[in-house]
PDB file of N, CA and C in Angstrom:
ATOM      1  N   UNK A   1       6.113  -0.748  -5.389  1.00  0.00           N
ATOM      2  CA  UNK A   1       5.086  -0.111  -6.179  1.00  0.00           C
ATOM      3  C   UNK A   1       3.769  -0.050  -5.411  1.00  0.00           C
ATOM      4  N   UNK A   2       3.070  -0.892  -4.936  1.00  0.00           N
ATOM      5  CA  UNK A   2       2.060  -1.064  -4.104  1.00  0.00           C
ATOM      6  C   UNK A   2       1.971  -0.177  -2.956  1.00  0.00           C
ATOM      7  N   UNK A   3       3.157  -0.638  -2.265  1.00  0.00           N
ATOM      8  CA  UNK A   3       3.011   0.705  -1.352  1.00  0.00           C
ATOM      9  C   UNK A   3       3.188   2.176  -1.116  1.00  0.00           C
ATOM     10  N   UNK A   4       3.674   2.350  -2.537  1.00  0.00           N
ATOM     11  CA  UNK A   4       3.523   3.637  -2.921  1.00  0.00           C
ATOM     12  C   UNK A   4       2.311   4.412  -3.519  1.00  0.00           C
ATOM     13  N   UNK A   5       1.671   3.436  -4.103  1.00  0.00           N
ATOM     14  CA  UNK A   5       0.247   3.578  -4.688  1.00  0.00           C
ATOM     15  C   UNK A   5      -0.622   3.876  -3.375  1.00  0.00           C
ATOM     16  N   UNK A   6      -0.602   2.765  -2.473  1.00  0.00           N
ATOM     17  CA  UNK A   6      -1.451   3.282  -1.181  1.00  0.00           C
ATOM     18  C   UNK A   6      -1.033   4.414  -0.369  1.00  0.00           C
ATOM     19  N   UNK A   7       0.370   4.803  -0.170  1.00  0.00           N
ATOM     20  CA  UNK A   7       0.632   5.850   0.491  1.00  0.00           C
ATOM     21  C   UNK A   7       0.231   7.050  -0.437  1.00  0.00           C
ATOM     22  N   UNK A   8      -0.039   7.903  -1.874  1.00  0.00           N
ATOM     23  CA  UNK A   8      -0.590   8.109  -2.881  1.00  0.00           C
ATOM     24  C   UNK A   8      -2.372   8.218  -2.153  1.00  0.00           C
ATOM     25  N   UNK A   9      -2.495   7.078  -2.405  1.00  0.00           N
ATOM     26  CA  UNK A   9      -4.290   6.707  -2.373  1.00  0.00           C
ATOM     27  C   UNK A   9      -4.792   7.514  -0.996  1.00  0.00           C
ATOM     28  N   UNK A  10      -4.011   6.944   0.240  1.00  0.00           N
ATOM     29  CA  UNK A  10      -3.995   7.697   1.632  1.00  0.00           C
ATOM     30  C   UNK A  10      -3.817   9.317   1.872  1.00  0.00           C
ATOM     31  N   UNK A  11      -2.724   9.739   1.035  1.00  0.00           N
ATOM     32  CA  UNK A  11      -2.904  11.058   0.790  1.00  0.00           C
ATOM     33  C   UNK A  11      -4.118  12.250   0.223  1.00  0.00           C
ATOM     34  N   UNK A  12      -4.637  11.501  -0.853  1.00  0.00           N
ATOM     35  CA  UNK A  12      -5.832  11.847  -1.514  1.00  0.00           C
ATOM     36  C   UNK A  12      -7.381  11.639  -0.626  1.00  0.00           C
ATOM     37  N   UNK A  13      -7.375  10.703   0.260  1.00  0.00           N
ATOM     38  CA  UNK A  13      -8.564  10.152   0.780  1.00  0.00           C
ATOM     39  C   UNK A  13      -8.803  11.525   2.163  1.00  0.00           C
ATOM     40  N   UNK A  14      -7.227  11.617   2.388  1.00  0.00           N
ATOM     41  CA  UNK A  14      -6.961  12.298   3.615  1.00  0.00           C
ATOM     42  C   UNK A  14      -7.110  14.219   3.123  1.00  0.00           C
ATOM     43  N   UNK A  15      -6.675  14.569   2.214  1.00  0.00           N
ATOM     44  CA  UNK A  15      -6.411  15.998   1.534  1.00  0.00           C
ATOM     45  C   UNK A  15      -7.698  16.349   1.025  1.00  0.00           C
ATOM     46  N   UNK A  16      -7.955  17.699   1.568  1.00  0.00           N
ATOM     47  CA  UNK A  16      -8.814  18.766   1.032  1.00  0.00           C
ATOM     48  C   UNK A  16      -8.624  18.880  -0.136  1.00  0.00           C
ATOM     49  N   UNK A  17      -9.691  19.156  -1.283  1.00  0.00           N
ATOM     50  CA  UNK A  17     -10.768  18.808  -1.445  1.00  0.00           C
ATOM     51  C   UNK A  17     -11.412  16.902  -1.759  1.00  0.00           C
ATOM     52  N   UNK A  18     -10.166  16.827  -2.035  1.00  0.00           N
ATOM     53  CA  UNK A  18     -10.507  15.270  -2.800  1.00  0.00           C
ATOM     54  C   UNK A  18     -11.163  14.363  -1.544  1.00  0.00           C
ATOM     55  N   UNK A  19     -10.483  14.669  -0.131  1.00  0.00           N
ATOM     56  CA  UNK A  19     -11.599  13.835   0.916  1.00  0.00           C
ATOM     57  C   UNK A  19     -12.622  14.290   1.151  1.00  0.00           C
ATOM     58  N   UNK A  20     -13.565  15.608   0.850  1.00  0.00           N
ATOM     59  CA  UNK A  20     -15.331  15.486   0.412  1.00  0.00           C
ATOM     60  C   UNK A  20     -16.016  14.480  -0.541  1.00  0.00           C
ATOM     61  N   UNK A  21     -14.838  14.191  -1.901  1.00  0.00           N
ATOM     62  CA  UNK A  21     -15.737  13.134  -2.408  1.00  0.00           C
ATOM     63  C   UNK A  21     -15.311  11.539  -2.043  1.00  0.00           C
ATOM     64  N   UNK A  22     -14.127  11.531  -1.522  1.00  0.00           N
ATOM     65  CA  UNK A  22     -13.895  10.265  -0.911  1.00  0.00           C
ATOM     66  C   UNK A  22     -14.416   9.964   0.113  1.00  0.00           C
ATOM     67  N   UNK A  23     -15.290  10.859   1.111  1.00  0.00           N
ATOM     68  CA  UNK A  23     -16.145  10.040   2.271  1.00  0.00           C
ATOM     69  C   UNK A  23     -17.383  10.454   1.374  1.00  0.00           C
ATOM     70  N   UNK A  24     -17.574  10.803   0.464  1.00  0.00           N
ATOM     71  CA  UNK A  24     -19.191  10.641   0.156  1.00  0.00           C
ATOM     72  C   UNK A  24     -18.997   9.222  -0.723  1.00  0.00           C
ATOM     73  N   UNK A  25     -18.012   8.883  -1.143  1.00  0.00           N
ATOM     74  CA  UNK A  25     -17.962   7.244  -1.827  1.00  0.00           C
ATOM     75  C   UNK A  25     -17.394   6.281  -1.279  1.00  0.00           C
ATOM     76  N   UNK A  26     -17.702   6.518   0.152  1.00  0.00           N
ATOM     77  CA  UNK A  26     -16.611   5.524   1.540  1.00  0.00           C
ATOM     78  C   UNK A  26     -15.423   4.637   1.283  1.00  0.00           C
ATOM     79  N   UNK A  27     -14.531   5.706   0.527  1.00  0.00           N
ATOM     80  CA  UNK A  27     -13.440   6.114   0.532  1.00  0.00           C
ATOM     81  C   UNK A  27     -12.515   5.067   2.209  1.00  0.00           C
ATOM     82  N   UNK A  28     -11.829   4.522   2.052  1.00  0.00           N
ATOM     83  CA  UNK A  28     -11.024   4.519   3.748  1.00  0.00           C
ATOM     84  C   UNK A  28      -9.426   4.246   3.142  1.00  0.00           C
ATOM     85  N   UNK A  29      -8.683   4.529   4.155  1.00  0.00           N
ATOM     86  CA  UNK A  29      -7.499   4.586   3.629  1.00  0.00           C
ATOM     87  C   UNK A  29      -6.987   3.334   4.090  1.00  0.00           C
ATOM     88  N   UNK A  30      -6.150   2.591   3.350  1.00  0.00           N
ATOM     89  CA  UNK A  30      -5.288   1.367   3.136  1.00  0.00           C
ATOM     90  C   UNK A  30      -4.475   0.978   3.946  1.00  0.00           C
ATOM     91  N   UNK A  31      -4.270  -0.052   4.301  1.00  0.00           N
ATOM     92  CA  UNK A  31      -3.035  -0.631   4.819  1.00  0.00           C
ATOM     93  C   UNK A  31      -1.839  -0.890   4.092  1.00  0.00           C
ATOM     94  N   UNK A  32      -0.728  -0.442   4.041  1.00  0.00           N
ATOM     95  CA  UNK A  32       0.159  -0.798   3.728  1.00  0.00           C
ATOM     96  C   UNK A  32       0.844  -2.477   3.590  1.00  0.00           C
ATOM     97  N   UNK A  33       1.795  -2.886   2.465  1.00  0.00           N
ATOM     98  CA  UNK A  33       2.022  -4.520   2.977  1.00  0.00           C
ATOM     99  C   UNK A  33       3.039  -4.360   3.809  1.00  0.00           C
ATOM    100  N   UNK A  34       3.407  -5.538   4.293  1.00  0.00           N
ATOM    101  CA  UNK A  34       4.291  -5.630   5.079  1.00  0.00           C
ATOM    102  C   UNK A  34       4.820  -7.468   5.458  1.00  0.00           C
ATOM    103  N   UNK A  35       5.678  -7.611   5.610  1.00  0.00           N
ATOM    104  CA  UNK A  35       5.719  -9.101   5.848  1.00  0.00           C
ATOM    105  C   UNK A  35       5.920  -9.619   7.265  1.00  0.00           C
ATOM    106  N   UNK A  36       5.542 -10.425   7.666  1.00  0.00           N
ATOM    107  CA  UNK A  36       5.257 -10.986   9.005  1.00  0.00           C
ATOM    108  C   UNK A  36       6.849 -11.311   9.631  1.00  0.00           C
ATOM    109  N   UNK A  37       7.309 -12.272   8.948  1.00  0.00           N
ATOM    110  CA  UNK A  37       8.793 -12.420   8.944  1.00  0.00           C
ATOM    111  C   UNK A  37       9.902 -12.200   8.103  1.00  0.00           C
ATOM    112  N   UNK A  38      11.077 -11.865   8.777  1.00  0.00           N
ATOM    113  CA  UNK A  38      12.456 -11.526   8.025  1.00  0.00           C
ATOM    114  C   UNK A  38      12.698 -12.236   6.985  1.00  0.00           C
ATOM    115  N   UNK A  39      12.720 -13.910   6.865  1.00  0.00           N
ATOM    116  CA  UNK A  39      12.969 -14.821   6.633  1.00  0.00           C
ATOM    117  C   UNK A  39      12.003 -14.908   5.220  1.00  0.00           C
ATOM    118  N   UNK A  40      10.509 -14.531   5.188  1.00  0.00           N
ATOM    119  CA  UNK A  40      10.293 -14.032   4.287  1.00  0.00           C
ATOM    120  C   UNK A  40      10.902 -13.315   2.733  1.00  0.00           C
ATOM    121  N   UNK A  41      11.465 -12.184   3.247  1.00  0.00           N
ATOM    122  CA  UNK A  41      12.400 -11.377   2.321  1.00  0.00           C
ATOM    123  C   UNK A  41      13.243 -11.771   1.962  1.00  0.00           C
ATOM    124  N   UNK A  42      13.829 -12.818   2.289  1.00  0.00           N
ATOM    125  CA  UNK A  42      14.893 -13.707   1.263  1.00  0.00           C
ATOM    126  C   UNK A  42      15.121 -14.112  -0.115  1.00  0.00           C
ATOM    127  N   UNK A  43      15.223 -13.516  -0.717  1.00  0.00           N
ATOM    128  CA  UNK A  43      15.216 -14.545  -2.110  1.00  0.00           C
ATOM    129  C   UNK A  43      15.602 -15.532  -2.249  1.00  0.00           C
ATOM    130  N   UNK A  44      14.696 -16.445  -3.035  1.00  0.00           N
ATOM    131  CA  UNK A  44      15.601 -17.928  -2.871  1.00  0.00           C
ATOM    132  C   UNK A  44      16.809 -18.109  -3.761  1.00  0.00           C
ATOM    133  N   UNK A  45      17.144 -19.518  -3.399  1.00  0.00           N
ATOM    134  CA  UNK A  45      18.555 -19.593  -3.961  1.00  0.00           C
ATOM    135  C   UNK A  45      18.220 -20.294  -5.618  1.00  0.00           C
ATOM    136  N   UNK A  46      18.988 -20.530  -6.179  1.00  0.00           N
ATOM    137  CA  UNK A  46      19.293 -21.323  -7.782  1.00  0.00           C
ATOM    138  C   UNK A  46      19.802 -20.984  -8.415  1.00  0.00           C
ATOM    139  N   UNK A  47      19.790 -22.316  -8.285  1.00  0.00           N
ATOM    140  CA  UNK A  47      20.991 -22.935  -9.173  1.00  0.00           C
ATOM    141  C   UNK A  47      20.582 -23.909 -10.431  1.00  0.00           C
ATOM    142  N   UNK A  48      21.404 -22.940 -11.331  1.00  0.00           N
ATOM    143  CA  UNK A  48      20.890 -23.471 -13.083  1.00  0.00           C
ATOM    144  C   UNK A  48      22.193 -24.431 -13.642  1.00  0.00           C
ATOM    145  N   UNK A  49      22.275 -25.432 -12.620  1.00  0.00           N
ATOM    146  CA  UNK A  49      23.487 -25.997 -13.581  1.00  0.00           C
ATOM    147  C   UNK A  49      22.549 -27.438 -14.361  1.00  0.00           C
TER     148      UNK A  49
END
């Protein structure tokens, strides 16, 4: 969801007309997330016994 919102937000900041009023309200476009490591993206494990 997030990074769809910023890729969204980036489009608009970047596209005629809407980037005249986004650099007059210093507007900048986003970084995307991203995770540092694989190991990260794991879901953890559990166990409900």
């Amino acid at each position: 969801y997030y990074n769809g919102t910023v890729r969204d937000f980036n489009v608009m900041v970047q596209s005629f007309p809407s980037n005249l009023i986004a650099n007059m309200m210093k507007y900048q476009s986003r970084k995307f997330f991203e995770l540092e490591y694989v190991t990260e993206r794991k879901t953890p494990d559990v166990d409900f016994r």
